[in-house]
Protein backbone atom coordinates (compact mmCIF):
# COMPACT_ATOMS: atom_id res chain seq x y z
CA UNK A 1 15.06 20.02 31.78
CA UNK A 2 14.76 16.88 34.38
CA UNK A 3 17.27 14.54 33.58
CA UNK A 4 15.44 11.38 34.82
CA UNK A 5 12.47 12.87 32.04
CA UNK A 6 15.16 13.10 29.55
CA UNK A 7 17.01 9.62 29.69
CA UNK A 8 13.31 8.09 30.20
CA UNK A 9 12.47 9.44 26.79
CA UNK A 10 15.62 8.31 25.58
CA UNK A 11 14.57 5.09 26.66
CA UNK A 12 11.62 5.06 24.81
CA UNK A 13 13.18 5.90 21.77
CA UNK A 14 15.39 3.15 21.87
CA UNK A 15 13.51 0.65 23.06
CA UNK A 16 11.35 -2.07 21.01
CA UNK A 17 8.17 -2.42 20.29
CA UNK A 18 6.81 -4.92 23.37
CA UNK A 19 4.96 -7.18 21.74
CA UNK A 20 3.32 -8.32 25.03
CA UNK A 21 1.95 -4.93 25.93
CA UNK A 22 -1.46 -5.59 26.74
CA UNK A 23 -2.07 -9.44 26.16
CA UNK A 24 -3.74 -11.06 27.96
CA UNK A 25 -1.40 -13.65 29.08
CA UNK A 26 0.84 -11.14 30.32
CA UNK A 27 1.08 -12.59 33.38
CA UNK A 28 3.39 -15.82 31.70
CA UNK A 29 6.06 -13.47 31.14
CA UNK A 30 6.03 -12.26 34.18
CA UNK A 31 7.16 -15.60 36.08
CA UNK A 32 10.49 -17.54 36.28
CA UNK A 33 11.54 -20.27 33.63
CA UNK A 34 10.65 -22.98 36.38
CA UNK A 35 6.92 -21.47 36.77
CA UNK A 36 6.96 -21.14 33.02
CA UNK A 37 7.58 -24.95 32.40
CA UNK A 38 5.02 -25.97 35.47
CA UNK A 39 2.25 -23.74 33.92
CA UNK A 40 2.74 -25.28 30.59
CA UNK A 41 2.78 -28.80 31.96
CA UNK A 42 -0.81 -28.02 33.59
CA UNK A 43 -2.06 -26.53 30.34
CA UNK A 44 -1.44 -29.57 28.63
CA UNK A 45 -2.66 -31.81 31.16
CA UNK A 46 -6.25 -29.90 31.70
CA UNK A 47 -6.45 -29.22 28.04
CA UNK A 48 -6.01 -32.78 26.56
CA UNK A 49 -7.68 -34.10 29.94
CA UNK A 50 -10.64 -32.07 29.05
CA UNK A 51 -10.57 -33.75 25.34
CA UNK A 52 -11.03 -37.24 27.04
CA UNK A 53 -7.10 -37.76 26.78
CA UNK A 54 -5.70 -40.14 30.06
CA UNK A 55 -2.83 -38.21 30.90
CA UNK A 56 -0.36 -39.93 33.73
CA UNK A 57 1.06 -37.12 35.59
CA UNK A 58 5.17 -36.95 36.11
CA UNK A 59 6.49 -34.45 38.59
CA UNK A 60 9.76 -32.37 38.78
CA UNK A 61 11.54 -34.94 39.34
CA UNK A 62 10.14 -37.43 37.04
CA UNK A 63 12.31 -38.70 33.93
CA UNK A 64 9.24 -37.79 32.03
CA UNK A 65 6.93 -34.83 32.37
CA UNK A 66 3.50 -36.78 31.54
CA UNK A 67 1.95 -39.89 29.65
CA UNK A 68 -0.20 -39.19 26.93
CA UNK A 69 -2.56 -42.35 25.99
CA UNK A 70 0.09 -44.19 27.55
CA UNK A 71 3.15 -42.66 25.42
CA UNK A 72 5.23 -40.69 27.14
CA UNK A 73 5.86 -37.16 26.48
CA UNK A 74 8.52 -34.60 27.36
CA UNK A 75 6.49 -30.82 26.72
CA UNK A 76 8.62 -27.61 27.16
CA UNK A 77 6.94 -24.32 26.88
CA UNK A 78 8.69 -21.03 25.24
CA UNK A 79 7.35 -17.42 24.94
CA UNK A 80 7.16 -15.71 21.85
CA UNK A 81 10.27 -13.32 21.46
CA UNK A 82 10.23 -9.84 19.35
CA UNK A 83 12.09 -11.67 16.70
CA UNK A 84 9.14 -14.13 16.22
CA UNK A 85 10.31 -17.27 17.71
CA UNK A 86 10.45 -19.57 20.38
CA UNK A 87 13.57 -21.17 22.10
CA UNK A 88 12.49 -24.47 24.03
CA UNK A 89 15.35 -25.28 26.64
CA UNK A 90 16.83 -28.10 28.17
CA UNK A 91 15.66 -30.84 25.46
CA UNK A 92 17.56 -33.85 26.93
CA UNK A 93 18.19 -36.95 24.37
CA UNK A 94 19.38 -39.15 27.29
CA UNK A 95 15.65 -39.68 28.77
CA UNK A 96 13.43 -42.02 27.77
CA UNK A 97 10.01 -40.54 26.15
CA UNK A 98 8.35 -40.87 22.97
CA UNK A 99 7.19 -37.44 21.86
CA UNK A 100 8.44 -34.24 22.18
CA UNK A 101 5.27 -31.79 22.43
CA UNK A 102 6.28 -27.71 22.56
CA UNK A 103 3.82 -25.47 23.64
CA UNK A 104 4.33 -21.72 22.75
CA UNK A 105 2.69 -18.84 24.35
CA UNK A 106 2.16 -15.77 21.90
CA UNK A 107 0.34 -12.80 23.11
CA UNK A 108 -2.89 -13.11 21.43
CA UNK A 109 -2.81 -17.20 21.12
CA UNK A 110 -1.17 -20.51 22.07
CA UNK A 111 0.61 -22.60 19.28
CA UNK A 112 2.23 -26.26 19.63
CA UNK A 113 4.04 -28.84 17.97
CA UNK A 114 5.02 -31.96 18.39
CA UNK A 115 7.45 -34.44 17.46
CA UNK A 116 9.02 -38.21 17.74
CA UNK A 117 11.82 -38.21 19.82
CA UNK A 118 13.73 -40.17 16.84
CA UNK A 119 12.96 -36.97 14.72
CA UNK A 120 14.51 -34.67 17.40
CA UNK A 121 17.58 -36.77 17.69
CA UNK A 122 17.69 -37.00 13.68
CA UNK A 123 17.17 -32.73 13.36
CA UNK A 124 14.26 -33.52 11.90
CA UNK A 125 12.39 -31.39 14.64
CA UNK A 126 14.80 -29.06 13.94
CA UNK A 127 18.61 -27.45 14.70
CA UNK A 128 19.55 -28.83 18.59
CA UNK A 129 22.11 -26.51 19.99
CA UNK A 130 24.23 -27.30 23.24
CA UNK A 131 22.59 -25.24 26.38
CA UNK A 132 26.52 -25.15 27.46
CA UNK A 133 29.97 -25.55 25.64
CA UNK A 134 31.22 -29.03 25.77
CA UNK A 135 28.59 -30.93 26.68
CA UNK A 136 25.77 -33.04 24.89
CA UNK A 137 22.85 -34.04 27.68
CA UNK A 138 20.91 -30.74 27.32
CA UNK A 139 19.88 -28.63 23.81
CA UNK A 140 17.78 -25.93 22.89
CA UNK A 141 15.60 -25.63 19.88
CA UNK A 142 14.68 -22.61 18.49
CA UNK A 143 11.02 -22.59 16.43
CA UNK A 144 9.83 -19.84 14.02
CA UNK A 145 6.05 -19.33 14.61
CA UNK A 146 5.12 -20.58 11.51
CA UNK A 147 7.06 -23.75 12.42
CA UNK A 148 4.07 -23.98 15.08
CA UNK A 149 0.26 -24.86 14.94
CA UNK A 150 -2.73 -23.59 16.34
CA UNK A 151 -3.45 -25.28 19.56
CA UNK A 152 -6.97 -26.12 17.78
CA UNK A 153 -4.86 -28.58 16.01
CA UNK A 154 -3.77 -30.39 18.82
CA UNK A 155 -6.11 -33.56 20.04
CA UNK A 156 -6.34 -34.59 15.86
CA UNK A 157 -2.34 -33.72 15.89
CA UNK A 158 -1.66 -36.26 18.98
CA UNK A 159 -4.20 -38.74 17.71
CA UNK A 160 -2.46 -38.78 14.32
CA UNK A 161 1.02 -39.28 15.83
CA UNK A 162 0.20 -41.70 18.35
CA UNK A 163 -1.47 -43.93 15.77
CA UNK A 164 1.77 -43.83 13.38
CA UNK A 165 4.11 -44.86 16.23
CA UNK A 166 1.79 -47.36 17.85
């Protein structure tokens, strides 16, 4: 018996079932958290920019990633995990936007949400847990993917929320 056949089957056996085998956006997992976060950015920004949506670009080192119609909008983007959820890092409460928009990336579809930054800060967007131990600039959020909507639902989604807070 080959022993690099053997602990490869045993591999195998123990491994789970990759839920990203054969999508087609593949290639998202494949890149580094910073890539991750650019390539979501641009998504939003063609995708409501297509829709007729002025979108004011922010860059890296912008306080904000983008203005949406003026309002402006923090978006972090999460890949679906095996466990069926998204973890959106490094929501900061200490920068000055209006909405929070996450953008997940399953590997059949795209799903989003969004939310006031006074519902983040209030839980309301959901559980914010400290990135590191003793200190309170930089959270995560962890989604369920039923917690998420289609990314059909978007443009009426925005429109609705901008009009509430306006």
């Amino acid at each position: 018996m080959d022993a690099v056949e053997l602990l490869a089957d045993i591999i195998r056996e123990q491994s789970p079932e990759d839920i990203w085998a054969d999508s087609p956006l593949i290639g998202y997992r494949l890149l580094g958290n910073t890539n991750r976060g650019e390539i979501g950015e641009e998504f939003v920004r063609r995708y409501l920019g297509n829709a007729g949506f002025s979108i004011g670009n922010g860059n890296r080192a912008s306080e904000i990633d983008m203005a949406i119609e003026g309002h402006r909008t923090e978006v972090k983007t999460a890949s679906l995990g095996a466990n069926g959820t998204f973890q959106f890092n490094h929501v900061r409460l200490d920068r000055n936007y209006t909405f929070l928009l996450c953008l997940g990336i399953c590997p059949e579809q795209i799903v989003f949400n969004v939310w006031h930054k006074d519902d983040v800060t209030d839980g309301l967007a959901g559980r914010l847990v400290m990135m590191a131990q003793d200190q309170d600039i930089t959270y995560k959020i962890t989604k369920q993917l039923d917690d998420m909507r289609p990314v059909g639902e978007m443009i009426d989604t925005l429109l609705e929320r901008m009009a509430a807070h306006d």
